[in-house]
Protein backbone atom coordinates (compact mmCIF):
# COMPACT_ATOMS: atom_id res chain seq x y z
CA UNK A 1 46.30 4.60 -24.66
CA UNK A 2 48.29 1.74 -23.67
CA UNK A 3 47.26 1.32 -20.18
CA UNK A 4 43.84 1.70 -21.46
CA UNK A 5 44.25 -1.27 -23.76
CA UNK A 6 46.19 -3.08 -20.86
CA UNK A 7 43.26 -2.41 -18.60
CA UNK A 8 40.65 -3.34 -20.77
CA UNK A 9 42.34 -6.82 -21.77
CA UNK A 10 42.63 -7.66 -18.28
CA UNK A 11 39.17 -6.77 -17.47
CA UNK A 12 37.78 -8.89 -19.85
CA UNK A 13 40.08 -11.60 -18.49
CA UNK A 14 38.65 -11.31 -15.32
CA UNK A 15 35.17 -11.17 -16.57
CA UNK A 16 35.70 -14.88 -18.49
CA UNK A 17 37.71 -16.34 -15.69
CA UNK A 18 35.10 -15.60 -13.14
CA UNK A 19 32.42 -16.50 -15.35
CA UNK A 20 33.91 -20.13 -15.49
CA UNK A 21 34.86 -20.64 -12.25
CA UNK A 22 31.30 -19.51 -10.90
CA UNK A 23 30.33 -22.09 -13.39
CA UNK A 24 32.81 -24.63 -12.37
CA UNK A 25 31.92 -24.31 -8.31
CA UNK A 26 28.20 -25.67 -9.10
CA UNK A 27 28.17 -27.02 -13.02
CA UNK A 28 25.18 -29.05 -12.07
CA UNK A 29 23.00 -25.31 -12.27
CA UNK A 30 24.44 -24.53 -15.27
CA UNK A 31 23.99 -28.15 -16.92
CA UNK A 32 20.03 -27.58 -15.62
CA UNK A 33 19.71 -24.30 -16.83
CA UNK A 34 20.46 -25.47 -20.51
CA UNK A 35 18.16 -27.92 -20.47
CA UNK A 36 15.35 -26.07 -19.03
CA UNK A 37 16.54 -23.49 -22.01
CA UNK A 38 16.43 -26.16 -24.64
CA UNK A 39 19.88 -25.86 -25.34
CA UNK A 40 20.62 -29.70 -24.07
CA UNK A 41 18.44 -32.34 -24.77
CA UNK A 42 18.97 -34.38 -21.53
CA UNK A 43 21.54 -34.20 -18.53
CA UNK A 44 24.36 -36.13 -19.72
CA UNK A 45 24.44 -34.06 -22.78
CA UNK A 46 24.07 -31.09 -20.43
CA UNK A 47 26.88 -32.03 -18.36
CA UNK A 48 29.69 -32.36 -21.48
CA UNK A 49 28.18 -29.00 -22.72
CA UNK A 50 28.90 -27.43 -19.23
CA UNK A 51 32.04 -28.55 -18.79
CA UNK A 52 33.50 -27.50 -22.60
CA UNK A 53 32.13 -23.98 -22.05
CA UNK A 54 33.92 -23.77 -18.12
CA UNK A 55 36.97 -24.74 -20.25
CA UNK A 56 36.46 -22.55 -23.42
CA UNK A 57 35.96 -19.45 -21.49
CA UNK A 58 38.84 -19.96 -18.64
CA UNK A 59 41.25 -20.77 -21.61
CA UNK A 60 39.35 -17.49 -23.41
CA UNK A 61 40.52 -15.62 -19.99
CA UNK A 62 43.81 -16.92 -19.68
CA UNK A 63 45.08 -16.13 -23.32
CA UNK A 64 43.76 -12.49 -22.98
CA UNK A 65 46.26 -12.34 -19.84
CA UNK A 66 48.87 -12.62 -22.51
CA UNK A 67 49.70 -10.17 -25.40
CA UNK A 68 49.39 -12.62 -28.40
CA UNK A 69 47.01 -13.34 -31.02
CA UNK A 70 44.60 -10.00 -29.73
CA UNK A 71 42.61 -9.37 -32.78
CA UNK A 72 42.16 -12.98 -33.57
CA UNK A 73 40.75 -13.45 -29.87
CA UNK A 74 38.99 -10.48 -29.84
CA UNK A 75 37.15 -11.81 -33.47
CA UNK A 76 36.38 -14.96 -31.81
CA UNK A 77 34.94 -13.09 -28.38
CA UNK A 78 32.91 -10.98 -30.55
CA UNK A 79 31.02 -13.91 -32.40
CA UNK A 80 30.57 -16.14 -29.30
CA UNK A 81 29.22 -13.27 -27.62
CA UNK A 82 26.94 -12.24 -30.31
CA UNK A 83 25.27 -15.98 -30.51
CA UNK A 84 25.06 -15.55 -26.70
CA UNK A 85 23.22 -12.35 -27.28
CA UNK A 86 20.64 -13.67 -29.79
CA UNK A 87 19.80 -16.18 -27.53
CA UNK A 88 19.41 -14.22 -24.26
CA UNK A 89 16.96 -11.95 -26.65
CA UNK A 90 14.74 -15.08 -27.84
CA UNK A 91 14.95 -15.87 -23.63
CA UNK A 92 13.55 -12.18 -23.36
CA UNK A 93 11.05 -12.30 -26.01
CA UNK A 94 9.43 -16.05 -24.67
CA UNK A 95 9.43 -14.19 -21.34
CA UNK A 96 11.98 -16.16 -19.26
CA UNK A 97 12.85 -13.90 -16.66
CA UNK A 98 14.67 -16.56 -14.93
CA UNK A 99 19.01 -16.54 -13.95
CA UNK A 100 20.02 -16.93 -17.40
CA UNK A 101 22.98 -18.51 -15.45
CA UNK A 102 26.28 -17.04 -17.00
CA UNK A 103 27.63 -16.44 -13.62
CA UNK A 104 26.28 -20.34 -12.19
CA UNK A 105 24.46 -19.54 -8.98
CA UNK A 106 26.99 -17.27 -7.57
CA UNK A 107 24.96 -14.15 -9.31
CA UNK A 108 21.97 -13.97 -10.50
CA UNK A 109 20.97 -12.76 -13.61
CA UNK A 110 18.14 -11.97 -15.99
CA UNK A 111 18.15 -12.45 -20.00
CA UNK A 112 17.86 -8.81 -19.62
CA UNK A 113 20.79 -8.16 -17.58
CA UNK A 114 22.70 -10.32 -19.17
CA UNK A 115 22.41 -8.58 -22.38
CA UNK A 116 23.27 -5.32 -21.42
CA UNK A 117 26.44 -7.40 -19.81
CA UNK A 118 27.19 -8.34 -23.38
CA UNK A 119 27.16 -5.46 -24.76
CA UNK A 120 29.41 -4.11 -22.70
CA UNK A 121 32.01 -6.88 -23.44
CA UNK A 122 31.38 -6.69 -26.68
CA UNK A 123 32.00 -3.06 -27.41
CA UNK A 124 35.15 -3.67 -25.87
CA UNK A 125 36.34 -6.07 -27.87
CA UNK A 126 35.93 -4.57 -30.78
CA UNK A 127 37.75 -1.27 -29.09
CA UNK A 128 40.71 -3.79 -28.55
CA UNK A 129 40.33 -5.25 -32.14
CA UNK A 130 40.72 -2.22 -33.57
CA UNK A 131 43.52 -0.48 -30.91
CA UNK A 132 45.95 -3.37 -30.13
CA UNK A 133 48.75 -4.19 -32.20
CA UNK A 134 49.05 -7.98 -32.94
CA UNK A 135 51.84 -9.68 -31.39
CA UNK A 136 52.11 -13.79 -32.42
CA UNK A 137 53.63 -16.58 -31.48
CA UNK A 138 53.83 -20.36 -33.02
CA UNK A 139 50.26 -20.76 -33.66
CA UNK A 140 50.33 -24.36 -32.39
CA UNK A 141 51.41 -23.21 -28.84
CA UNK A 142 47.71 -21.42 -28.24
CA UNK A 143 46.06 -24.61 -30.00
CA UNK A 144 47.70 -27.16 -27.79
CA UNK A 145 47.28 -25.24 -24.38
CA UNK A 146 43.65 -24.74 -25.42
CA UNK A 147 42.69 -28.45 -26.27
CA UNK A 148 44.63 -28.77 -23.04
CA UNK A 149 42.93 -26.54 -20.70
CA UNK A 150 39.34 -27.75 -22.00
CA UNK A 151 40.13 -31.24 -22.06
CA UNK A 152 41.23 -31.40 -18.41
CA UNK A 153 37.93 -29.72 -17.27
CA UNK A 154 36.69 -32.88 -17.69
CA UNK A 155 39.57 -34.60 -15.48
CA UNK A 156 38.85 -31.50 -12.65
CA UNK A 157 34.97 -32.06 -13.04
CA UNK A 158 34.18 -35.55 -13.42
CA UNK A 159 30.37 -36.04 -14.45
CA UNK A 160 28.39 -37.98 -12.27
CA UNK A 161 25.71 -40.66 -12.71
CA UNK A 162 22.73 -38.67 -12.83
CA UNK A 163 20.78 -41.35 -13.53
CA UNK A 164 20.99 -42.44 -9.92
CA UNK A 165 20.26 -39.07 -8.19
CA UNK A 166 17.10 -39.20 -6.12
CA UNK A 167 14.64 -36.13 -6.53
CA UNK A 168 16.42 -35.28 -10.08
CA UNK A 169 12.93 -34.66 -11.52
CA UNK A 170 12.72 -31.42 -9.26
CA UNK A 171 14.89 -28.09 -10.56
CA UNK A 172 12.42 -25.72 -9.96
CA UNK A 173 11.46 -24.10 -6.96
CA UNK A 174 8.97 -20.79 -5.88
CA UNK A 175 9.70 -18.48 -6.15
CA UNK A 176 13.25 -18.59 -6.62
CA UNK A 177 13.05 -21.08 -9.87
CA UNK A 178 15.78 -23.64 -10.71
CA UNK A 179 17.60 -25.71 -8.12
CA UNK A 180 20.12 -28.50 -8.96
CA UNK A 181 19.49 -30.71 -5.72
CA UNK A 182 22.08 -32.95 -6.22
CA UNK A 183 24.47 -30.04 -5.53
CA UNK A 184 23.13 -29.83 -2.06
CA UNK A 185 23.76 -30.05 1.26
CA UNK A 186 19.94 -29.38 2.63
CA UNK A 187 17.07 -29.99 3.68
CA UNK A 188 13.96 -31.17 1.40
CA UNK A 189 10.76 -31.81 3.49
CA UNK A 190 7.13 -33.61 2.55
CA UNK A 191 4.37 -32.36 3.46
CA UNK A 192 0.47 -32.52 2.82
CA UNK A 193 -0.87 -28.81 2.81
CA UNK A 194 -4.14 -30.40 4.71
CA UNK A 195 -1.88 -32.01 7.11
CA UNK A 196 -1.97 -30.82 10.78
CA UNK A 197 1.58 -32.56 11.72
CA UNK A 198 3.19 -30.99 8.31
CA UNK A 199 1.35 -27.71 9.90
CA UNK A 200 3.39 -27.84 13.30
CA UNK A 201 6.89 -29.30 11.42
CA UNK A 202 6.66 -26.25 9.32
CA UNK A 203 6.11 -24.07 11.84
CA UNK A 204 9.26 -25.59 14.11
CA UNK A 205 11.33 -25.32 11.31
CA UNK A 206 10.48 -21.61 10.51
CA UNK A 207 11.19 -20.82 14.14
CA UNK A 208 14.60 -23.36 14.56
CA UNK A 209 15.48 -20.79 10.94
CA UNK A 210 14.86 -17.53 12.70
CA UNK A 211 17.42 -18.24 15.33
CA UNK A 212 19.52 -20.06 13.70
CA UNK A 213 21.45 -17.63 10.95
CA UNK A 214 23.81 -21.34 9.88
CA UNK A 215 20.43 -23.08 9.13
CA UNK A 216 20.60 -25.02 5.79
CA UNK A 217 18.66 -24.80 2.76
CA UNK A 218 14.96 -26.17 3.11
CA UNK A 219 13.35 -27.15 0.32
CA UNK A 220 9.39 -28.27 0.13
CA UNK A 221 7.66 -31.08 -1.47
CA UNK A 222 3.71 -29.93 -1.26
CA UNK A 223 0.99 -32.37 -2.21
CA UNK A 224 -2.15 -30.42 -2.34
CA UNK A 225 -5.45 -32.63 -1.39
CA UNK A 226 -8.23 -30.40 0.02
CA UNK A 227 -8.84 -26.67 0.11
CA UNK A 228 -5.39 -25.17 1.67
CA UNK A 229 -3.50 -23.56 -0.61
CA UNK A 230 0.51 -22.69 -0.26
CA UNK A 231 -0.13 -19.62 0.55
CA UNK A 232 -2.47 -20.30 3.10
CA UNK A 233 0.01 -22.63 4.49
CA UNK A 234 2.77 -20.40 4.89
CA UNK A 235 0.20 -18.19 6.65
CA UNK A 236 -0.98 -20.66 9.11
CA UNK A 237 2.51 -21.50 10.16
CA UNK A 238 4.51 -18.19 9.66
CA UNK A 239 6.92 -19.83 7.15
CA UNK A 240 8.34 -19.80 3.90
CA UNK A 241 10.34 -22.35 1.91
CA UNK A 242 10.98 -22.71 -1.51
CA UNK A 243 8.31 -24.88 -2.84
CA UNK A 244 7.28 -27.19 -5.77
CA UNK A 245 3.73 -28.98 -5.69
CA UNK A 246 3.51 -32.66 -6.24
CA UNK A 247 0.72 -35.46 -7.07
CA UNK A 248 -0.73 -38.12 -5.08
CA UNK A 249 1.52 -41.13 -6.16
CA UNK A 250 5.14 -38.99 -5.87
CA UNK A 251 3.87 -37.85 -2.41
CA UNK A 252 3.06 -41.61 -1.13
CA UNK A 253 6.60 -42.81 -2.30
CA UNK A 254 8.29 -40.29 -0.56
CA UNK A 255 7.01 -40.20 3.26
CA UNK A 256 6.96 -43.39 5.72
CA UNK A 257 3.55 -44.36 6.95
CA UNK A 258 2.54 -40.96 7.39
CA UNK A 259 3.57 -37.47 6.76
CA UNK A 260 5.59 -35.38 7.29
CA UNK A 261 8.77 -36.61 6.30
CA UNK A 262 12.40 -34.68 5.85
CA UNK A 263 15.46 -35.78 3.85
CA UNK A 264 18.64 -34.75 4.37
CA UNK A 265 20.24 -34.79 0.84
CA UNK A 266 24.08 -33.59 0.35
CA UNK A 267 25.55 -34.05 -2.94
CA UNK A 268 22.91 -36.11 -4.64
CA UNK A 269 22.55 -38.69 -1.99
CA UNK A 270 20.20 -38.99 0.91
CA UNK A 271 22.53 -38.67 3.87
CA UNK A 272 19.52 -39.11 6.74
CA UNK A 273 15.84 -39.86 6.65
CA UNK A 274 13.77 -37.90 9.66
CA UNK A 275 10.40 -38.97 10.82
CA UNK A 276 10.20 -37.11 13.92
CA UNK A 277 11.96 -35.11 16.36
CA UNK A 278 13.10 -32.47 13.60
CA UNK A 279 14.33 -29.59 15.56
CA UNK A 280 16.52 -32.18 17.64
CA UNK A 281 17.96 -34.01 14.74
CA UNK A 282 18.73 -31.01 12.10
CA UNK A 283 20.33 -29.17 15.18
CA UNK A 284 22.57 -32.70 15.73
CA UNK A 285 23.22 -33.14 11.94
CA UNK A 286 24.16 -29.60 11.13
CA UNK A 287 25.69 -28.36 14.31
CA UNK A 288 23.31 -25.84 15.03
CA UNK A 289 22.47 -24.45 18.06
């Protein structure tokens, strides 16, 4: 029974640990996906929210490493989980089928999923509530090292200026839903759906993508002015980007004199501006072939 106790504990570990360091990798997903959830009332708030639950749940992972305090840890796990759970359920019942984002971007998964996830974890902590013996140390040694270990997420994941980040108004994609831009290092292209030059860019860029397997990320900007529709876009030009539509006035301030027009964004700032030549230029700034 021991080893089974052992095994579980460490399991769980695991389980927290990785869900704070897929969390930690791209926080800007996570701070996105609690906003779009209504858990954070604007990005700055977001960001502090992201960063104390990284913390919470790697300090939640390292402590289970360790043989002290079980039951009280195990109490704790249960509730957080729990309030988790109820939450994931009111996703489920509003029907957000989106990545509920526990594991960031790294893997994606459903309020659904994510609730049978929880379950799981939870039924074993109350398994290990009720079959480990409580060891204890000085009480203030697991209250420092926590306050430590969440503080210093903070030092380890400084939060930007997000006020500054161009495109920040666009997290969600088709059909793949939320994006966090400014974590990027891609592609985001304008184009006019009624646009005969967007027409042959898209198609070059679907064909430089089929032969390319280290092509980056392309993201689309459509502004929709006549009768083509997206999907009779991708048609005409045998591609298919992640997409969000846009209106008249976004769609003049982002091309030059005339569409289309391709940014190269890579970590929240615009790194290159192309006008023409696309193939030639995204093969010279991303090495491809």
């Amino acid at each position: 029974m021991k080893y089974l106790i052992l095994i579980l504990r460490i399991l769980l570990a695991i389980t927290f640990l990785f869900s704070a360091y897929t969390k930690a990798v791209a926080p800007g997903y996570f701070e996105i996906t609690l906003m779009d959830q209504g858990l954070a009332h604007d990005r700055n708030f977001a960001a502090n929210m992201t960063r104390f639950f990284i913390g919470l749940e790697f300090a939640m992972g390292v402590f289970m490493i360790f043989p002290f305090f079980i039951k009280k840890l195990m109490v704790f796990t249960f509730f957080l989980l729990s309030a988790f759970t109820i939450h994931l359920i009111y996703l489920t019942i509003i029907g957000d089928n989106e990545n509920c984002g526990c594991f960031g971007e790294m893997i994606s998964m459903t309020p659904e999923e994510s609730i049978l996830k929880n379950i799981v974890m939870i039924a074993i902590s109350i398994f290990l509530y009720k079959k480990s013996s409580e060891k204890t140390i000085h009480f203030g040694i697991p209250l420092v090292l926590s306050i430590v270990i969440i503080s210093s997420t903070w030092v380890y994941l400084p939060i930007p200026d997000h006020k500054n980040l161009p495109f920040k108004e666009f997290t969600k994609f088709e059909p793949i839903g939320r994006v966090d831009l400014s974590e990027k290092n891609a592609l985001l292209a304008i184009f006019n759906l009624d646009c005969d030059h967007c027409q042959d860019a898209a198609r070059e860029l679907a064909q430089l993508k089929k032969v390319n397997p280290n092509f980056p990320d392309l993201y689309v900007l459509y502004f929709k002015e006549g009768a083509t529709t997206v999907e009779n876009f991708e048609s005409l030009t045998n591609s298919k980007f992640p997409y969000s539509l846009i209106d008249v006035n976004t769609f003049f301030d982002l091309i030059g004199n005339s569409p289309p027009r391709i940014y190269h964004i890579k970590k929240g700032e615009v790194k290159n501006i192309i006008d023409d030549d696309f193939s030639i230029k995204i093969k010279s700034i991303f090495d491809l072939n």
